[in-house]
Protein backbone atom coordinates (compact mmCIF):
# COMPACT_ATOMS: atom_id res chain seq x y z
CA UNK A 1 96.85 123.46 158.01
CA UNK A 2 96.27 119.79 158.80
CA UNK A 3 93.42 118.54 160.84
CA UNK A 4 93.31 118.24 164.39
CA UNK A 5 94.35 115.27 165.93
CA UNK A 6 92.58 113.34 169.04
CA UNK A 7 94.68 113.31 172.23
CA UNK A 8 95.19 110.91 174.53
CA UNK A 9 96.31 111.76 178.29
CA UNK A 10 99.73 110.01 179.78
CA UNK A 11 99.74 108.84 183.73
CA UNK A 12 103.25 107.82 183.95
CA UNK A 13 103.80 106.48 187.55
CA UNK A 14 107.84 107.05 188.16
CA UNK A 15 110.37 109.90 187.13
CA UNK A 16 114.03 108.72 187.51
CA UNK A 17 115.95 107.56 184.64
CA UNK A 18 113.12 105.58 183.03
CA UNK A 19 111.15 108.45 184.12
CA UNK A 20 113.25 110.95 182.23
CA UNK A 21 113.36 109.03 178.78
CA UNK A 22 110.44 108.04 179.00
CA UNK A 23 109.11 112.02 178.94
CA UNK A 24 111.10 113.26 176.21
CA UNK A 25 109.12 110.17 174.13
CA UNK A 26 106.15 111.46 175.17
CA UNK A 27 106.69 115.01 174.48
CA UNK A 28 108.89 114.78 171.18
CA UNK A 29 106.89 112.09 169.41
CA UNK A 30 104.31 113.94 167.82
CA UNK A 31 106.60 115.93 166.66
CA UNK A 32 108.62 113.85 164.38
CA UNK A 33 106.66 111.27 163.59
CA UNK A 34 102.34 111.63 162.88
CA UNK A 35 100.83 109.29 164.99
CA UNK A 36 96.84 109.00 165.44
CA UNK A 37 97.08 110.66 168.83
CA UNK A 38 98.89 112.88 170.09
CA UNK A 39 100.29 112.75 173.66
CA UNK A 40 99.13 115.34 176.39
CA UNK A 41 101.57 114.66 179.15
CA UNK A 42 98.60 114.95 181.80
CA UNK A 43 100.10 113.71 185.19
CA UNK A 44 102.79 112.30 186.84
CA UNK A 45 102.96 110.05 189.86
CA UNK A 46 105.62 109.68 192.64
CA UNK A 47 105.81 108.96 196.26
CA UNK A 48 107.29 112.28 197.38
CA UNK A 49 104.96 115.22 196.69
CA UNK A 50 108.22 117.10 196.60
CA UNK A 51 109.87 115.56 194.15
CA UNK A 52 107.31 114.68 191.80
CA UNK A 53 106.22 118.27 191.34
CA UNK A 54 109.87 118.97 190.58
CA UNK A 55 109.97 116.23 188.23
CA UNK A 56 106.92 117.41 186.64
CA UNK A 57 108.24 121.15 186.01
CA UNK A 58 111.53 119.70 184.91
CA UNK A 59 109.95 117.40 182.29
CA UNK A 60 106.49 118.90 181.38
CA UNK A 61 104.41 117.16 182.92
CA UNK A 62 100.67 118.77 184.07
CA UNK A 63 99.73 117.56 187.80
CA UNK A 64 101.28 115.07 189.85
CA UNK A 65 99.76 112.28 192.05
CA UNK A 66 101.25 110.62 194.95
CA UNK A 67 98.90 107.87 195.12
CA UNK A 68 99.88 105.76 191.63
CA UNK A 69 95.72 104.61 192.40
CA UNK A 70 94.55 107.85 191.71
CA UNK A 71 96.25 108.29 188.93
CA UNK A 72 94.72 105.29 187.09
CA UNK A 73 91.34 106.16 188.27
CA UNK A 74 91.54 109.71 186.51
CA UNK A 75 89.33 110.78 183.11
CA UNK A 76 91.98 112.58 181.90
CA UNK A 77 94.55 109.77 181.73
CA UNK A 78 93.81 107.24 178.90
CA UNK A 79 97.58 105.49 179.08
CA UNK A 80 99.27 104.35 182.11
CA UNK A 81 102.72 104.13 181.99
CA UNK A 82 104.72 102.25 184.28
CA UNK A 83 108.40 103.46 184.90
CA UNK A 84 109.10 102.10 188.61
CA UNK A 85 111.23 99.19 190.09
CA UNK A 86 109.51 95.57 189.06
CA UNK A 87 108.05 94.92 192.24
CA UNK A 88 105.36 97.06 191.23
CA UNK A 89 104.84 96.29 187.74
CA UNK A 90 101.91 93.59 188.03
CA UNK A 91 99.72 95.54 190.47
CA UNK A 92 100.10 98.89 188.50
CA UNK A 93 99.59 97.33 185.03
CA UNK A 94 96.62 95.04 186.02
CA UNK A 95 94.61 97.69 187.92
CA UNK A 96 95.37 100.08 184.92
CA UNK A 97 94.25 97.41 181.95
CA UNK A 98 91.07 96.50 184.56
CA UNK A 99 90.27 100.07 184.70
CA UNK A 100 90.38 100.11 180.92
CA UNK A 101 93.53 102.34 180.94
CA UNK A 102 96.46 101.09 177.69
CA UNK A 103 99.61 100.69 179.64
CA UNK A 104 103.39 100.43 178.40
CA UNK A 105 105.57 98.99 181.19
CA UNK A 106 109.22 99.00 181.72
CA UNK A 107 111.20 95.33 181.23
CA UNK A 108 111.47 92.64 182.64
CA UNK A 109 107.57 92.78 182.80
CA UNK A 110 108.15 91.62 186.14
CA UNK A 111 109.56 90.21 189.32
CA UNK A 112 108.20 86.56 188.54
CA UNK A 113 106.42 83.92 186.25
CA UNK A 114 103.33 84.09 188.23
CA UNK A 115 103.25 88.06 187.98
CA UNK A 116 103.55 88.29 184.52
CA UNK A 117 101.44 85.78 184.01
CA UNK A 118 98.76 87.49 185.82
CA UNK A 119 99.70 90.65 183.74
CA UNK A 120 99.76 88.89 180.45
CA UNK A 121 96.52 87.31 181.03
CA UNK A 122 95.01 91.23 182.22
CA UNK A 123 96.50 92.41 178.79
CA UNK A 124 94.39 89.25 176.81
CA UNK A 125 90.75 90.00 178.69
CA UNK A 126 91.62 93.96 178.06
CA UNK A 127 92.25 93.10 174.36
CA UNK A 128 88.73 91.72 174.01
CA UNK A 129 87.47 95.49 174.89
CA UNK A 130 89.85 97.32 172.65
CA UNK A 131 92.40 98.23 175.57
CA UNK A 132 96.20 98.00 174.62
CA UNK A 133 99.45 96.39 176.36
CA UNK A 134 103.23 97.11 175.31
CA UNK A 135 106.56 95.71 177.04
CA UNK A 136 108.97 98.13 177.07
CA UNK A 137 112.21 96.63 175.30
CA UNK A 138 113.37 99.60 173.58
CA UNK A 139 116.34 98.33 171.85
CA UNK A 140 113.81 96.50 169.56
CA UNK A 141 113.48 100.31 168.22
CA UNK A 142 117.21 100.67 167.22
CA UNK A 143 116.99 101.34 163.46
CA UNK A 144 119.78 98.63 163.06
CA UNK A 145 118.41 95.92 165.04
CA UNK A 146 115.10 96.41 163.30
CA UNK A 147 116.99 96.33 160.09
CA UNK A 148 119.00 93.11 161.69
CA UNK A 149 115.44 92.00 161.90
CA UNK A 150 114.47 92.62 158.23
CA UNK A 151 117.67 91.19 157.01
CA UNK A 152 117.07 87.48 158.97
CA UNK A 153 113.38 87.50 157.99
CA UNK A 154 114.13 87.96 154.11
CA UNK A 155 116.63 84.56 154.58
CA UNK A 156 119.84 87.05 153.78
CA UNK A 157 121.21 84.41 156.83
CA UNK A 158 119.98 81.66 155.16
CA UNK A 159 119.66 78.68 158.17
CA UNK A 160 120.76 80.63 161.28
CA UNK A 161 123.19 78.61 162.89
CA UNK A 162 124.77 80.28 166.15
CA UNK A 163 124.03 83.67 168.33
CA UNK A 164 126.04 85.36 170.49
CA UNK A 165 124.39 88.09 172.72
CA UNK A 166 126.19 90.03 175.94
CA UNK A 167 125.32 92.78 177.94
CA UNK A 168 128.60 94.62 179.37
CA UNK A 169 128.14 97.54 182.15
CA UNK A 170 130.48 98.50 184.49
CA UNK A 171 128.77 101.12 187.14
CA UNK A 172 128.94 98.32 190.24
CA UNK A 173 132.93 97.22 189.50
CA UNK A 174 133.95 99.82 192.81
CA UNK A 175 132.77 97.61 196.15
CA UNK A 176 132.00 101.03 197.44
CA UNK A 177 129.09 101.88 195.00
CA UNK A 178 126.38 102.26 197.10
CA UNK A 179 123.40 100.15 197.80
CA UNK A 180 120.55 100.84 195.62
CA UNK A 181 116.71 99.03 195.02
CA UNK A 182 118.11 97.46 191.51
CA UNK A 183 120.90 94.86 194.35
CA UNK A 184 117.49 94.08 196.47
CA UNK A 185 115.40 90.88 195.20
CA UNK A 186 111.70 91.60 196.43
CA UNK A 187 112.27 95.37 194.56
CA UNK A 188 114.58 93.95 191.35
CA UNK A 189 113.61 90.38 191.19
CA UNK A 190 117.19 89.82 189.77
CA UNK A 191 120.35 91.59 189.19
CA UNK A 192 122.32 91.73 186.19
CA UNK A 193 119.54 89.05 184.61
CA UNK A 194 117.17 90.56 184.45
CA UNK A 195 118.26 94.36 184.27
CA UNK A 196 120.56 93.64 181.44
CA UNK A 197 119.85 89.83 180.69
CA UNK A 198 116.40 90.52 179.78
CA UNK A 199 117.00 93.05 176.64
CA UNK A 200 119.61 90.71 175.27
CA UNK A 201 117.25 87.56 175.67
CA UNK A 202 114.39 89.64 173.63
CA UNK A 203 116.98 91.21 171.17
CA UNK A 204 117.95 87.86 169.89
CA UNK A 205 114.71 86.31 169.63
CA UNK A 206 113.13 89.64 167.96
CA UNK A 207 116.16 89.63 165.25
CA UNK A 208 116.01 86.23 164.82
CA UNK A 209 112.38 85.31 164.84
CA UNK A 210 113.01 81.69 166.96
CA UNK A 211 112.60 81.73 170.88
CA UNK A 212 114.69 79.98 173.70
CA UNK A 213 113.79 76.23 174.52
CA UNK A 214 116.26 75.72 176.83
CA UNK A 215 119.24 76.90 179.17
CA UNK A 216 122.68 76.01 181.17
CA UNK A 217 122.92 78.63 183.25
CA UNK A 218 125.63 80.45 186.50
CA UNK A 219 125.46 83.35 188.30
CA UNK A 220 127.80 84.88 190.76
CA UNK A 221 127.54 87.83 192.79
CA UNK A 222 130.80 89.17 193.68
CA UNK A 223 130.26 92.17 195.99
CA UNK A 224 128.09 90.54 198.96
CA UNK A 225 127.81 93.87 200.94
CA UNK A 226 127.17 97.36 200.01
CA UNK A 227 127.67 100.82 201.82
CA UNK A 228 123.63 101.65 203.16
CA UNK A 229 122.46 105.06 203.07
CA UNK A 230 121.54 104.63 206.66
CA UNK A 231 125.50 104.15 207.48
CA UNK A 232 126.76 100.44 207.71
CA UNK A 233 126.08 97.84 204.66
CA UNK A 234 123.20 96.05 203.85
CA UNK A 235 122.99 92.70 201.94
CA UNK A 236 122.99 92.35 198.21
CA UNK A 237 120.77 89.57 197.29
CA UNK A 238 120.94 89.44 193.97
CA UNK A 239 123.51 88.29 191.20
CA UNK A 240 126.29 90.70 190.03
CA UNK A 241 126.66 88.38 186.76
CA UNK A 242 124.99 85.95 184.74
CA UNK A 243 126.18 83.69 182.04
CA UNK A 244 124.60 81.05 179.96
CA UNK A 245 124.21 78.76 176.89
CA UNK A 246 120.68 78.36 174.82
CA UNK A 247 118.96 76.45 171.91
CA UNK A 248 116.79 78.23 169.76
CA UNK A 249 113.67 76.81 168.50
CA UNK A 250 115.35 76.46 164.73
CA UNK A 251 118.19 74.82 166.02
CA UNK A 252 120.19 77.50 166.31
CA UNK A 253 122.59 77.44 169.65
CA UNK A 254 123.24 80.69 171.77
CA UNK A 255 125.43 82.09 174.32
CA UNK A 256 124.76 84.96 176.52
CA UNK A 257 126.61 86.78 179.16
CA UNK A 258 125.10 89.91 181.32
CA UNK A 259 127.28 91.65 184.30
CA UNK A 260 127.59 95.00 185.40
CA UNK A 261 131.50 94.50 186.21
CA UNK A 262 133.04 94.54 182.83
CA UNK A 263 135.34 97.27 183.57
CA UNK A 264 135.62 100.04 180.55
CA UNK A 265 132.27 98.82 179.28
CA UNK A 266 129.21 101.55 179.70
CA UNK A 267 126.62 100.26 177.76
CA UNK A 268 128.20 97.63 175.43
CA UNK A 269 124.92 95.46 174.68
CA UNK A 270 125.64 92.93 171.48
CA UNK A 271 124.43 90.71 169.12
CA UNK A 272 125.97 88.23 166.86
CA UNK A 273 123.97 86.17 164.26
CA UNK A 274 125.97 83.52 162.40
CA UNK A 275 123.67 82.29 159.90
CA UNK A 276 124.71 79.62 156.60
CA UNK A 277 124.95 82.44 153.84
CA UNK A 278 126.15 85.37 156.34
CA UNK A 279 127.06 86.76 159.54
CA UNK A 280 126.00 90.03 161.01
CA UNK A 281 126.98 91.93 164.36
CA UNK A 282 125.98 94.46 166.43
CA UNK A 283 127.38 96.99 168.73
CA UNK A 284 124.85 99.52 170.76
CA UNK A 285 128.29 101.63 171.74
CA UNK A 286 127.91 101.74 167.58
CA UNK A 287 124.13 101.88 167.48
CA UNK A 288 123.74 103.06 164.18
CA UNK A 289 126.21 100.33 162.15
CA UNK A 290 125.73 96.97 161.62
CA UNK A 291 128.83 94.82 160.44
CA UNK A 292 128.32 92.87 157.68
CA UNK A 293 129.76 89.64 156.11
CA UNK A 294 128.52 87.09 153.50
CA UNK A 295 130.01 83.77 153.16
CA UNK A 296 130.18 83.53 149.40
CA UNK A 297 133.11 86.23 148.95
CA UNK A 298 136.58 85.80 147.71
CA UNK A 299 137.78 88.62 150.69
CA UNK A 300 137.48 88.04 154.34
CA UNK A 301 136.32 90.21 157.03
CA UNK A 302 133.14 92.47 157.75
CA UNK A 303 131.94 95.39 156.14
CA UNK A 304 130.03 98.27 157.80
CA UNK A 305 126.56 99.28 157.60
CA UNK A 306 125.75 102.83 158.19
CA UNK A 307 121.95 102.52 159.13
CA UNK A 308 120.98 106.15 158.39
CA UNK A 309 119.43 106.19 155.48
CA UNK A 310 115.85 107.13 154.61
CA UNK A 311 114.38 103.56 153.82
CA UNK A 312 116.06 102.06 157.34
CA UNK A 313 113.54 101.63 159.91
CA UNK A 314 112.37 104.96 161.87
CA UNK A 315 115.36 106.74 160.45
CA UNK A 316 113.27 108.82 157.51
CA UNK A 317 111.48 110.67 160.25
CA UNK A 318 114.95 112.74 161.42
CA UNK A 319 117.64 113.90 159.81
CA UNK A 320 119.87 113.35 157.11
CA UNK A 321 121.91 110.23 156.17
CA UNK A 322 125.44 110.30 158.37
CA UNK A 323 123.31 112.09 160.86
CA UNK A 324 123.51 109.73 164.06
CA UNK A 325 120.75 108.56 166.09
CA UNK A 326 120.80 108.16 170.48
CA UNK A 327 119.37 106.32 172.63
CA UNK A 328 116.24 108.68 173.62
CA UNK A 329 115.15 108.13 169.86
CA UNK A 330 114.48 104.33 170.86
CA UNK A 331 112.20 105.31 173.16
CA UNK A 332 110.74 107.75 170.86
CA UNK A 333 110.33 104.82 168.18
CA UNK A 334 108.67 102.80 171.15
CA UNK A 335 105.90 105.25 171.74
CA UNK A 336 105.45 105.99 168.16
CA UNK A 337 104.48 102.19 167.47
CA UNK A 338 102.26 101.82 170.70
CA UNK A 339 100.57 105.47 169.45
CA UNK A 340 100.01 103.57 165.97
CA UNK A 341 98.64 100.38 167.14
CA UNK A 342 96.56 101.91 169.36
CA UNK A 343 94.83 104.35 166.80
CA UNK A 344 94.29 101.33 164.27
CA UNK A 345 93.01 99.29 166.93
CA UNK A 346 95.94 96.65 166.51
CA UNK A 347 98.14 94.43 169.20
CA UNK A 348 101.23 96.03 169.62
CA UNK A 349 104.48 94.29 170.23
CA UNK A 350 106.44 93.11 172.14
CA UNK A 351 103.03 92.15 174.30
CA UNK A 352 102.68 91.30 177.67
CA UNK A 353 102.72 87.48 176.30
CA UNK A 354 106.19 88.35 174.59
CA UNK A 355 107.28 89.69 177.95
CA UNK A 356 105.97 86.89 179.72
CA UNK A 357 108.50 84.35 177.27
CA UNK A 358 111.45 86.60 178.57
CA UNK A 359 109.88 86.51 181.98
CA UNK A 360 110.31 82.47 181.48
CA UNK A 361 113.81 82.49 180.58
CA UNK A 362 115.31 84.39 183.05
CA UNK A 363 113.33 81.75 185.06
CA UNK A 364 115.17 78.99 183.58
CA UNK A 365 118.34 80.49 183.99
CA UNK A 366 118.16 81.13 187.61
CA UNK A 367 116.35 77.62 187.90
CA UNK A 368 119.49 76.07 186.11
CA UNK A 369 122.15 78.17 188.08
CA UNK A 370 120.49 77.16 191.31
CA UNK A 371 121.12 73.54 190.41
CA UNK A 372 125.23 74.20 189.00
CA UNK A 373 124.16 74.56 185.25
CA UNK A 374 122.05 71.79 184.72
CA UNK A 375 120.01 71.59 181.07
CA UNK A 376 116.30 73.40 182.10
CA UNK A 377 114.01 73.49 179.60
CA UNK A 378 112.16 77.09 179.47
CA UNK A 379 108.47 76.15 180.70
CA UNK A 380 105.85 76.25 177.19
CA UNK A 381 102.51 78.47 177.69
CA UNK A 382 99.70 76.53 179.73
């Protein structure tokens, strides 16, 4: 029999679809994988007593809170994490780190530059007493972007050259889809940008190790009004689409497109990396291939890359090659690494600080947009 392992207790303040995912993580991880400590999913917060206890029966959860405050303040809760709309994010996280809490927080990090700022500079003074931060982009946990990753770092690429990222949904194409917190500004911060904008943004930077300097940016919204669940419409106020071109710090350049009204697309997020020696690609809708193609052969076109095998990243832990991964085991990955870092007593990543970059781009691009595409230069770390 193997020897006990210490626990740590979960406060995870939300339980919708972040909410959901977010559980199974919690509750499957130890179960795959061996991390340090093992999860105890000890409370759940939500607004609506109601609600939350249903969630909380549903996904396993132990007690519920309806005051997000008192959960953080609890002994039994040694992670916070924080699963609601953006507007939240800052005060949640800081009063969490402050309290000496490790916290994992949904992307974007947040609604602004000066709230993640604030939050990135709670994660460094929490660091200095052994407390933990994690953003959480998920898709960095896709075996075949993490191989992606591998693959650019070892120079396969050679001199990457251009990047192509997009982020296709579809679920606000009908004008009749009804109004919801992620079309309000002071609850989303953005729309498309930063919902869908902000995972391709940290994709390409994680896979190719360089970071955006600068952007030409638009954004459109093209459904102005949505039905209210009061009866009449209410005002969307943010964008519906964003597009825009990038430098990398190598000298790469990039292009990048996020909208949810790319009809027939459900979750088509993608990633191109031209590089001098080869090209690779990747499809989420085909999360567990990579296609493949290196300049120096006689026969054109790409090949496919089945990333189940034991020595790809994550995959040993599950089943056999040819057996496909989901999405849930992203999160899963996600919690495994924060679980690891924190038991070695190691900075996991992405960090606030990493979320804070993204937090700067989508900055930029709205900043350009605002002015008709006009060159902005992403603002450097004070």
């Amino acid at each position: 029999m193997s020897p006990a392992r210490e626990t740590i207790g979960i406060g995870m303040v939300g339980h919708a679809f972040m909410g959901a995912v977010h559980s199974h993580a919690w509750r499957s991880v130890h179960r795959f994988f061996d991390p340090p400590l093992v999860p105890r999913l000890a409370v759940l917060g939500g607004r609506d007593e109601t609600r939350a206890k249903a969630a909380a029966e549903k996904f396993g959860w132990e007690d519920v809170e309806t005051d997000w405050r008192k959960l953080v303040a609890r002994d039994d809760v040694g992670l916070v994490d924080v699963c609601t709309p953006g507007d939240s994010h800052a005060e949640i996280a800081i009063a969490a780190l402050e309290a000496g809490k490790h916290v994992l927080c949904e992307k974007p990090l947040a609604n602004s530059v000066a709230e993640a700022e604030a939050m990135a500079e709670a994660a460094r003074r929490a660091r200095e007493r052994g407390v933990r931060a994690m953003v959480a982009f998920n898709y960095r946990r896709v075996p075949a972007l993490a191989h992606a990753r591998k693959l650019v770092a070892g120079g396969a690429l050679g001199e990457i050259r251009h990047v192509r990222s997009v982020y296709l949904q579809d679920w606000l194409s009908d004008p009749q889809s009804p109004m919801t917190w992620r079309l309000r500004r002071e609850s989303a911060g953005s729309g498309a940008l930063g919902d869908l904008g902000a995972h391709i943004v940290d994709a390409a930077q994680f896979v190719t190790g360089e970071v955006i300097t600068g952007v030409s940016a638009l954004t459109n919204t093209f459904v102005k009004q949505r039905p209210a669940e009061s009866g009449g419409t209410d005002e969307v106020t943010v964008d519906d689409t964003a597009l825009f071109l990038a430098r990398l710090s190598g000298g790469a350049v990039a292009t990048f497109e996020a909208t949810r009204f790319a009809l027939g697309r459900k979750n088509a997020m993608r990633l191109e990396i031209n590089g001098s020696k080869a090209s690779l690609a990747f499809d989420f809708e085909s999360m567990n291939e990579l296609q493949w193609y290196e300049g120096t052969g006689t026969e054109a076109g790409f090949r496919r890359i089945l990333v189940t095998e034991p020595q790809h990243p994550y995959v040993g832990v599950w089943w056999p090659p040819g057996h496909l991964l989901g999405y849930e085991h992203t999160f899963t990955h996600e919690v495994a690494d924060l679980l690891e870092a924190i038991g070695a007593g190691t900075d996991p990543a992405p960090s606030f600080d990493d979320g804070l970059r993204v937090q700067r781009v989508l900055a930029a691009v709205e900043k350009s947009a605002a002015a008709e595409a006009h060159w902005t230069s992403v603002e450097e770390p004070k």
